[in-house]
C-alpha atoms as a PDB file:
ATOM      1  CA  UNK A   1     -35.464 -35.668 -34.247  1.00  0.00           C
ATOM      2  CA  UNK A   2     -36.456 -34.373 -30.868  1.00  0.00           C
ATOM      3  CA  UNK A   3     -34.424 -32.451 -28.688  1.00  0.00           C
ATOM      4  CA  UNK A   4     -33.801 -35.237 -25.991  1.00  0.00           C
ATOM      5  CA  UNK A   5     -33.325 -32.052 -23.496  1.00  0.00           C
ATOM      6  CA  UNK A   6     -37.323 -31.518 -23.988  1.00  0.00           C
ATOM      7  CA  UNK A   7     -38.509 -35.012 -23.442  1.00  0.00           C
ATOM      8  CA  UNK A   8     -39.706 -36.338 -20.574  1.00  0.00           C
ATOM      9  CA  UNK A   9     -37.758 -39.004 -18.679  1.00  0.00           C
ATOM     10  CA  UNK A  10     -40.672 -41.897 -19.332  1.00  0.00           C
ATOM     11  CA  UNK A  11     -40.797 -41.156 -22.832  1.00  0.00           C
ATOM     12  CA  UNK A  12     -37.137 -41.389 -23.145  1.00  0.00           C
ATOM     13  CA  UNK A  13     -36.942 -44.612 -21.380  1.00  0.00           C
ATOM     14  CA  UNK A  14     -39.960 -45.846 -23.604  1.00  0.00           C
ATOM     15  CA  UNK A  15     -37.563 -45.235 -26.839  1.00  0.00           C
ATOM     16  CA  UNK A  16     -34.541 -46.904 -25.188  1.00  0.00           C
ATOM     17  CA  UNK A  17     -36.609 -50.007 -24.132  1.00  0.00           C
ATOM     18  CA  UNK A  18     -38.332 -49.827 -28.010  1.00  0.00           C
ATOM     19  CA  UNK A  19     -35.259 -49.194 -29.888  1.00  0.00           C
ATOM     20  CA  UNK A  20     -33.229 -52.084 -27.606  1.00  0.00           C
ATOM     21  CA  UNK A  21     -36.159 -54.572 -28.466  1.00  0.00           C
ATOM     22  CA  UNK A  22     -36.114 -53.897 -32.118  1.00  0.00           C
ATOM     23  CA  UNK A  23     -32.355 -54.563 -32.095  1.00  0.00           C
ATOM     24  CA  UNK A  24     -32.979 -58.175 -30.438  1.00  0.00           C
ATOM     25  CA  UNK A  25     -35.580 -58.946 -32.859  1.00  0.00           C
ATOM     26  CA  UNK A  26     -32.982 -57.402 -35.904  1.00  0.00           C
ATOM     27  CA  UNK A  27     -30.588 -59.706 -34.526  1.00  0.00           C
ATOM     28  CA  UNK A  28     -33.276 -62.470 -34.047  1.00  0.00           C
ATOM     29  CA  UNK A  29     -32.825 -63.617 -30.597  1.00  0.00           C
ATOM     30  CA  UNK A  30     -35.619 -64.552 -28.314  1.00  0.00           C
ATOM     31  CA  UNK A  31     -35.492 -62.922 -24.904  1.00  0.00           C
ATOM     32  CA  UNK A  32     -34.954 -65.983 -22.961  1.00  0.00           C
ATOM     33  CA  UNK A  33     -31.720 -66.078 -25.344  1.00  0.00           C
ATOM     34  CA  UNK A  34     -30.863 -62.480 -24.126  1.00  0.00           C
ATOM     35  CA  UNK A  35     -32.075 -62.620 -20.931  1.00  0.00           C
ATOM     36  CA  UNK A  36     -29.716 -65.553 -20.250  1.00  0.00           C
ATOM     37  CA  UNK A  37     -26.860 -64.416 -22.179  1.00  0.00           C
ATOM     38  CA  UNK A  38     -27.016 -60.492 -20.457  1.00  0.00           C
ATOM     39  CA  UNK A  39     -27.106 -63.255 -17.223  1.00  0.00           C
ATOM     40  CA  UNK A  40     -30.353 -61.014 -15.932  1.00  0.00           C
ATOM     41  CA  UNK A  41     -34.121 -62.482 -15.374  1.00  0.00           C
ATOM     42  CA  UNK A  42     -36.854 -62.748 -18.363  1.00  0.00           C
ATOM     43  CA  UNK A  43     -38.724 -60.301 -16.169  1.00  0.00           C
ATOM     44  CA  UNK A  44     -35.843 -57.944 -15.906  1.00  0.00           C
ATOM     45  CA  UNK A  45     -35.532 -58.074 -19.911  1.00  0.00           C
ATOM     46  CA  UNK A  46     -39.668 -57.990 -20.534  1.00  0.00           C
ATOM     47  CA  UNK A  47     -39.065 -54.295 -18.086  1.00  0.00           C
ATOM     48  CA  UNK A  48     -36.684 -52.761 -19.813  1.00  0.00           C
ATOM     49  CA  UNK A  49     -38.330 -53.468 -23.248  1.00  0.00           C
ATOM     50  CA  UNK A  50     -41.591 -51.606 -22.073  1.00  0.00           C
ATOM     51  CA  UNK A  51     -39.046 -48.729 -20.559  1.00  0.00           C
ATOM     52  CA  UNK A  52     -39.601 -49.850 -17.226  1.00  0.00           C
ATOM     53  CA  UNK A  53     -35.760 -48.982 -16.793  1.00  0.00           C
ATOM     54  CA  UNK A  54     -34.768 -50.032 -12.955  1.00  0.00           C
ATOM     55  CA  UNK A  55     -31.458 -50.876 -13.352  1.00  0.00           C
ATOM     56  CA  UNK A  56     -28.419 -49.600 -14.909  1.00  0.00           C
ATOM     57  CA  UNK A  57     -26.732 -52.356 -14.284  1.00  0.00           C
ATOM     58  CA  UNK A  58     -28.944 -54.675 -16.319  1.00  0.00           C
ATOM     59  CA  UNK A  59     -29.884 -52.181 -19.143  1.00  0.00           C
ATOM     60  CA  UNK A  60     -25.441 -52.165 -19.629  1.00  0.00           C
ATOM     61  CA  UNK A  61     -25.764 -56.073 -19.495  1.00  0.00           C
ATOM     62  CA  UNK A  62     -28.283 -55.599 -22.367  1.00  0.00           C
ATOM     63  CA  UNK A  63     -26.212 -53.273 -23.898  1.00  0.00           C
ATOM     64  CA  UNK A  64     -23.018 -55.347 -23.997  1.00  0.00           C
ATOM     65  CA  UNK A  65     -24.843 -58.381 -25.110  1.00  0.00           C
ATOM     66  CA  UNK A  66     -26.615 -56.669 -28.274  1.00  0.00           C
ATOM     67  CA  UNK A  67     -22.986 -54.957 -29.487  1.00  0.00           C
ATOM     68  CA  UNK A  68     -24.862 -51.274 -28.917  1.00  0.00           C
ATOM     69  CA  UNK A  69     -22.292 -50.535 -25.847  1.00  0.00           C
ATOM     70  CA  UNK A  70     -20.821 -48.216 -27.754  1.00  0.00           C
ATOM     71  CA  UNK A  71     -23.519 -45.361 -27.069  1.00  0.00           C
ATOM     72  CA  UNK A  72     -21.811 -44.799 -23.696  1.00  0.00           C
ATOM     73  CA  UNK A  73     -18.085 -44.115 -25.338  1.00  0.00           C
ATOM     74  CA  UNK A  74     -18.210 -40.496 -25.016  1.00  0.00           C
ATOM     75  CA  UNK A  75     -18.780 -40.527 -21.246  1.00  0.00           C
ATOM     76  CA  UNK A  76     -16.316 -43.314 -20.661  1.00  0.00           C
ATOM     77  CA  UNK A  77     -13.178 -41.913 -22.834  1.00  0.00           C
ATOM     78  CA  UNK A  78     -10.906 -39.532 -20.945  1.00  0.00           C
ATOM     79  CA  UNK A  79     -10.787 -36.308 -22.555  1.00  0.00           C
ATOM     80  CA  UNK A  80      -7.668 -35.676 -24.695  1.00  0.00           C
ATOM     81  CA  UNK A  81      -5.089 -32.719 -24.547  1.00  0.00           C
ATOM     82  CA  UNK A  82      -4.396 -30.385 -27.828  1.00  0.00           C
ATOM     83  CA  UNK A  83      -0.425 -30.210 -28.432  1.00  0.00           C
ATOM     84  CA  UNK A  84      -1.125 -26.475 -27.663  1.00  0.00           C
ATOM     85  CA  UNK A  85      -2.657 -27.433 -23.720  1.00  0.00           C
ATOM     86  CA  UNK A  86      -0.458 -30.116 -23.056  1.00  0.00           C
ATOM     87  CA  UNK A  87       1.996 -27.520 -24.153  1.00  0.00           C
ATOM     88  CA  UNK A  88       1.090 -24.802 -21.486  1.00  0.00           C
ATOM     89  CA  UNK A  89       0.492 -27.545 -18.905  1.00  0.00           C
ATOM     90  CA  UNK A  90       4.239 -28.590 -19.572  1.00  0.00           C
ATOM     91  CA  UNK A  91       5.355 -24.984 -19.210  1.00  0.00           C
ATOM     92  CA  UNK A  92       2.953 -24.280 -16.222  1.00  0.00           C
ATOM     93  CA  UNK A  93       4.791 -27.132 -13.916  1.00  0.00           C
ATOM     94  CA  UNK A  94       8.400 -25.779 -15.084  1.00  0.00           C
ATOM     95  CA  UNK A  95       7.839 -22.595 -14.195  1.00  0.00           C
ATOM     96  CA  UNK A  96       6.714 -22.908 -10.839  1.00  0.00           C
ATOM     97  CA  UNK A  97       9.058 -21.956  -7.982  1.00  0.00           C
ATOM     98  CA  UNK A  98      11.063 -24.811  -7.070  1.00  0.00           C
ATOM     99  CA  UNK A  99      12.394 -25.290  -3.996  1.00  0.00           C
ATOM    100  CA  UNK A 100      16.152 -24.705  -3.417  1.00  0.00           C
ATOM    101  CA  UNK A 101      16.551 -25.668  -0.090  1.00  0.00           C
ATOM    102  CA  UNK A 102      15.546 -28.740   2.429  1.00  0.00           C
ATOM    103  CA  UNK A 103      13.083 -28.149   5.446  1.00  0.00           C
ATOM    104  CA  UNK A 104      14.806 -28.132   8.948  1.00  0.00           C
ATOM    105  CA  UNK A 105      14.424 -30.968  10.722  1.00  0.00           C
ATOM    106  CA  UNK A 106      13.101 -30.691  14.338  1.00  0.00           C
ATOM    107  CA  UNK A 107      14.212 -33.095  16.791  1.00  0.00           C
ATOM    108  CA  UNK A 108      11.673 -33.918  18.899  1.00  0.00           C
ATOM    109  CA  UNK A 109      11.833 -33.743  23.304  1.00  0.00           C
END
């Protein structure tokens, strides 16, 4: 496997368009079926298959609409606390001065 760091941007959007297109034919659907069901254009399908990648918008459509969303799930979930941070964040808060007395009010002229 290739360190995705080291490849160019082309050749990575050559693999996605590949490896989304071999998915679609594994699941046996004709891209007029997925073009329609993603709700983009034929055209915008037939690009993203040859890695012609233009929008984000549609290759997520594609996504969704093949069940492979899931490759985006790390970037989506928020990140978790330990016990052990929440912990310290608890304590942090508590510890901080609180205030022990109201602000004067100032009447105004």
């Amino acid at each position: 496997m290739d360190d995705i760091y080291m490849l160019a941007d082309t050749i990575i959007f050559n693999r996605i368009g590949s490896n989304l297109k071999a998915a679609r034919l594994k699941q046996n659907i004709t891209q007029q079926s997925l073009a329609d069901a993603a709700d983009i254009s034929l055209s915008s399908l037939k690009k993203i298959e040859k890695g012609e990648i233009g929008s984000f918008d549609s290759l997520l459509r594609v996504l969704r609409t093949l069940g492979k969303l899931d490759v985006f799930q790390p970037l989506v979930d928020e990140e978790q606390l330990s016990p052990s941070k929440y912990n310290e964040l608890v304590h942090s808060i508590k510890s901080r001065r609180q205030r022990k007395r109201a602000s004067r009010m100032y009447k105004s002229s």
